[in-house]
C-alpha atoms as a PDB file:
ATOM      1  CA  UNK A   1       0.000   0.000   0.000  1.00  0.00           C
ATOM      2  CA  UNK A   2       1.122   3.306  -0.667  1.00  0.00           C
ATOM      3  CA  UNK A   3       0.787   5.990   1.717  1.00  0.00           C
ATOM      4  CA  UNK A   4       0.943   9.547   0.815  1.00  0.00           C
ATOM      5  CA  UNK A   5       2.723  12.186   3.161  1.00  0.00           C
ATOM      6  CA  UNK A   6       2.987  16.218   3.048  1.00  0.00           C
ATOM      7  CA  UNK A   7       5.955  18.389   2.765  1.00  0.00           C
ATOM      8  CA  UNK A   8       5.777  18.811   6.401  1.00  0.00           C
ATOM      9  CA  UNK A   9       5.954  15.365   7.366  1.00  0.00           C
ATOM     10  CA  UNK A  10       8.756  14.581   4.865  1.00  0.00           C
ATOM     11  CA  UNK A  11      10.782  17.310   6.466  1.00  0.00           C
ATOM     12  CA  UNK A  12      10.429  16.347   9.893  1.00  0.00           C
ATOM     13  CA  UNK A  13      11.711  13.025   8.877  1.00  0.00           C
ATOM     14  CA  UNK A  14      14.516  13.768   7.496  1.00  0.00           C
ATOM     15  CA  UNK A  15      15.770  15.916   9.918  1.00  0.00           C
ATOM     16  CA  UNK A  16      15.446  13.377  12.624  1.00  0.00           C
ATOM     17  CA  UNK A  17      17.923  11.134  10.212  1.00  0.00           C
ATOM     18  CA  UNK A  18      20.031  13.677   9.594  1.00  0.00           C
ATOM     19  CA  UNK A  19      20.363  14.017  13.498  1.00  0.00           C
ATOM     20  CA  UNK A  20      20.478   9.945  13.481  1.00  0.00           C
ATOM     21  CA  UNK A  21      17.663   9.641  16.187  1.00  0.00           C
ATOM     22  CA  UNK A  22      16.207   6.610  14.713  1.00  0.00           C
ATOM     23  CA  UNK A  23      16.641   3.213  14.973  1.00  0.00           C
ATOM     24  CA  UNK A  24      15.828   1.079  11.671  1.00  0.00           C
ATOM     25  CA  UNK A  25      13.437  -1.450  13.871  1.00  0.00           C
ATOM     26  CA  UNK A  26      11.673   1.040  15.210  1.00  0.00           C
ATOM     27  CA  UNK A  27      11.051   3.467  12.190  1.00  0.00           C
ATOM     28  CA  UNK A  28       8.297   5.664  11.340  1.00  0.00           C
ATOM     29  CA  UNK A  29       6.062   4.373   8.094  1.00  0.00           C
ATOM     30  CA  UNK A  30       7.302   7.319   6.537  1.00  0.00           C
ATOM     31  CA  UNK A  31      11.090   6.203   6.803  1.00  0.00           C
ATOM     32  CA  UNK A  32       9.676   3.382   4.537  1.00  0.00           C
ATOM     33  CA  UNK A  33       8.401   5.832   1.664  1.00  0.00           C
ATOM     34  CA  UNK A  34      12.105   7.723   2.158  1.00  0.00           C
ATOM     35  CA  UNK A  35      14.160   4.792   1.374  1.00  0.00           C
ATOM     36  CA  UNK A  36      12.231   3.630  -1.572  1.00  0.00           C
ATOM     37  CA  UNK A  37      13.302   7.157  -2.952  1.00  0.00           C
ATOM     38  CA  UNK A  38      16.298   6.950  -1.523  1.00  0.00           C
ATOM     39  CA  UNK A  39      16.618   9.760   0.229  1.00  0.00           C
ATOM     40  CA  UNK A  40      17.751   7.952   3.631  1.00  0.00           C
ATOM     41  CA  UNK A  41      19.687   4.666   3.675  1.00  0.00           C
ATOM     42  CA  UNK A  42      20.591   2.432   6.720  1.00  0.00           C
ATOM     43  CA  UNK A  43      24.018   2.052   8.795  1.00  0.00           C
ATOM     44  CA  UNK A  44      24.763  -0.092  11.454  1.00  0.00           C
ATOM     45  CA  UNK A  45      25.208   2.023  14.612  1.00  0.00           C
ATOM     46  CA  UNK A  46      28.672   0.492  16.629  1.00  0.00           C
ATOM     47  CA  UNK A  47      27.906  -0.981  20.025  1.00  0.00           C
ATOM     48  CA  UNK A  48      28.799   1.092  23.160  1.00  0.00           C
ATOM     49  CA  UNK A  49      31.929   0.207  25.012  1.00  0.00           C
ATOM     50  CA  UNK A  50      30.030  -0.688  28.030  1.00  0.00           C
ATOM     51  CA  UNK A  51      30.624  -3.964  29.752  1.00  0.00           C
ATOM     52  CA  UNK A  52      28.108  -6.693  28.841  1.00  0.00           C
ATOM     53  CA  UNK A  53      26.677  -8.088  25.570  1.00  0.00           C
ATOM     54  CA  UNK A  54      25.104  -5.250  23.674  1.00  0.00           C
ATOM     55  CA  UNK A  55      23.604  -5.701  19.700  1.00  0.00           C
ATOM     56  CA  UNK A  56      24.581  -3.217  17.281  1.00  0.00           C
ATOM     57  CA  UNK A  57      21.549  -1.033  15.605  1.00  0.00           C
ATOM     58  CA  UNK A  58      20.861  -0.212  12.361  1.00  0.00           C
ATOM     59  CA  UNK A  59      19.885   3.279  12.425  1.00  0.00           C
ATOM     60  CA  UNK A  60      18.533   5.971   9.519  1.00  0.00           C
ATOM     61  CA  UNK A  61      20.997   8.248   7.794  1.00  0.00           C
ATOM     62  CA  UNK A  62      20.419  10.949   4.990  1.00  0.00           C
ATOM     63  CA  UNK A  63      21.864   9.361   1.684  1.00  0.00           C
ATOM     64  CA  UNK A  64      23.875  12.522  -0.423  1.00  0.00           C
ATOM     65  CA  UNK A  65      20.301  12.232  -2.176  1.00  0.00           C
ATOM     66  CA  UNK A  66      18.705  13.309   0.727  1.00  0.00           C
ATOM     67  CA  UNK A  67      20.828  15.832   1.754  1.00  0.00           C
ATOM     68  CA  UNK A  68      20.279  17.728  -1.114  1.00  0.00           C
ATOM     69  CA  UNK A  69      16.073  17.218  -0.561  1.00  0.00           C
ATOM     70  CA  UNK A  70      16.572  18.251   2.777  1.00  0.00           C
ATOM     71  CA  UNK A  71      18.259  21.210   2.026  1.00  0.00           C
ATOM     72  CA  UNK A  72      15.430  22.254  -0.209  1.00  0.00           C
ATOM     73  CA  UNK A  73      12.718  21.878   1.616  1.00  0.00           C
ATOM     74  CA  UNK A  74      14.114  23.864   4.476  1.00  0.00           C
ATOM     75  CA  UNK A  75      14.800  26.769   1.542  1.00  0.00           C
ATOM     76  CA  UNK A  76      10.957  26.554   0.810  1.00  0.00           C
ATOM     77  CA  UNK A  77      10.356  26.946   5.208  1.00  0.00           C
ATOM     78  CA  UNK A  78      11.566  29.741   4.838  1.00  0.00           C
ATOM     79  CA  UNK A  79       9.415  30.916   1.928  1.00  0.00           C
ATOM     80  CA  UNK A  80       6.160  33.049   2.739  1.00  0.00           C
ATOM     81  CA  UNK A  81       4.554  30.036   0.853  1.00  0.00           C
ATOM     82  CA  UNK A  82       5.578  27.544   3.490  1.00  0.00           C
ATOM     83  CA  UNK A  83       2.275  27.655   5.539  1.00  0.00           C
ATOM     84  CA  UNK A  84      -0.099  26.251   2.726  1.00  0.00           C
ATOM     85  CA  UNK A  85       3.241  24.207   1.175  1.00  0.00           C
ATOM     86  CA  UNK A  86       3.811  22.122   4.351  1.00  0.00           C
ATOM     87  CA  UNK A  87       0.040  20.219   4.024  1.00  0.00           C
ATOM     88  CA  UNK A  88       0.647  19.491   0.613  1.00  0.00           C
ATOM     89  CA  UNK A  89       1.607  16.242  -0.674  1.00  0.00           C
ATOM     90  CA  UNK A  90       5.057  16.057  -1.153  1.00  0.00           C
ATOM     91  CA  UNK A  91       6.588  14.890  -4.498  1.00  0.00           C
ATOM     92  CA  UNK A  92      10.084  14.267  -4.790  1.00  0.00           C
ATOM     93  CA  UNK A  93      12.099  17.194  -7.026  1.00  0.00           C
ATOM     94  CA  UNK A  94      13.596  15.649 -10.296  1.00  0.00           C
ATOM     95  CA  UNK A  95      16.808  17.704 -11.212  1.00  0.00           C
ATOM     96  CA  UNK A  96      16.301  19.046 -14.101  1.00  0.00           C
ATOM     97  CA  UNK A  97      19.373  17.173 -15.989  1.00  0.00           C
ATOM     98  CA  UNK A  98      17.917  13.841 -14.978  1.00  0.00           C
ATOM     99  CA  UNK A  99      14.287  14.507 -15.856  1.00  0.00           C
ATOM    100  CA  UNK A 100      15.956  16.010 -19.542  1.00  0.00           C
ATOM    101  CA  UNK A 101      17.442  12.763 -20.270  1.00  0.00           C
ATOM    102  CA  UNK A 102      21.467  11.501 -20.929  1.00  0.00           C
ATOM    103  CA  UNK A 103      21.653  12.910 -23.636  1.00  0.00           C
ATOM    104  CA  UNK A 104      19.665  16.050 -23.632  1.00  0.00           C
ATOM    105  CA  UNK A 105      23.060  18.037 -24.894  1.00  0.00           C
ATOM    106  CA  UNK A 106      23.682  15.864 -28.019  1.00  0.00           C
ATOM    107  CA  UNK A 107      20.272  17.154 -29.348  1.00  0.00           C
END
């Protein structure tokens, strides 16, 4: 099933991967919608140095993908538009280069 989510939502998301405040198991439905666009990826967390047997975590990081989404949707917060933007739903931005094509300069 495919679930739809607004600007908002996608921004608060990333920004708690960016800060790495997520464990994989325990992820939001949303962090399920980022990875298929791969916007956030997974990375095993290393075990703390504390005595006794602890499992190492996969947790959410940005991919360089997602950095770059991140950073554009927090250029549009600051936008006078950002009030009615943030309940929209969000569609991912194409680059203009890869929605043109390989070879859009050989034309």
């Amino acid at each position: 099933m495919m679930y739809l989510y607004s600007n908002g939502a996608v921004l608060e998301a990333l920004r708690r991967a960016q800060f790495r405040q997520v464990p994989w198991p325990k992820r939001p439905r949303v962090f399920e919608f980022l990875h298929q666009q791969g916007l956030i990826a997974t990375m095993r967390q290393p075990s703390s140095p504390v005595p006794g047997p602890h499992e190492p975590v996969d947790i959410a990081v940005l991919t360089a993908r997602g950095k770059e989404e991140i950073r554009r949707l927090e250029l549009r917060e600051r936008s006078s538009h950002w009030i009615d933007e943030k309940a929209l739903v969000y569609v991912l931005a194409v680059r203009a280069e890869a929605a043109a094509g390989p070879n859009c300069l050989d034309r």
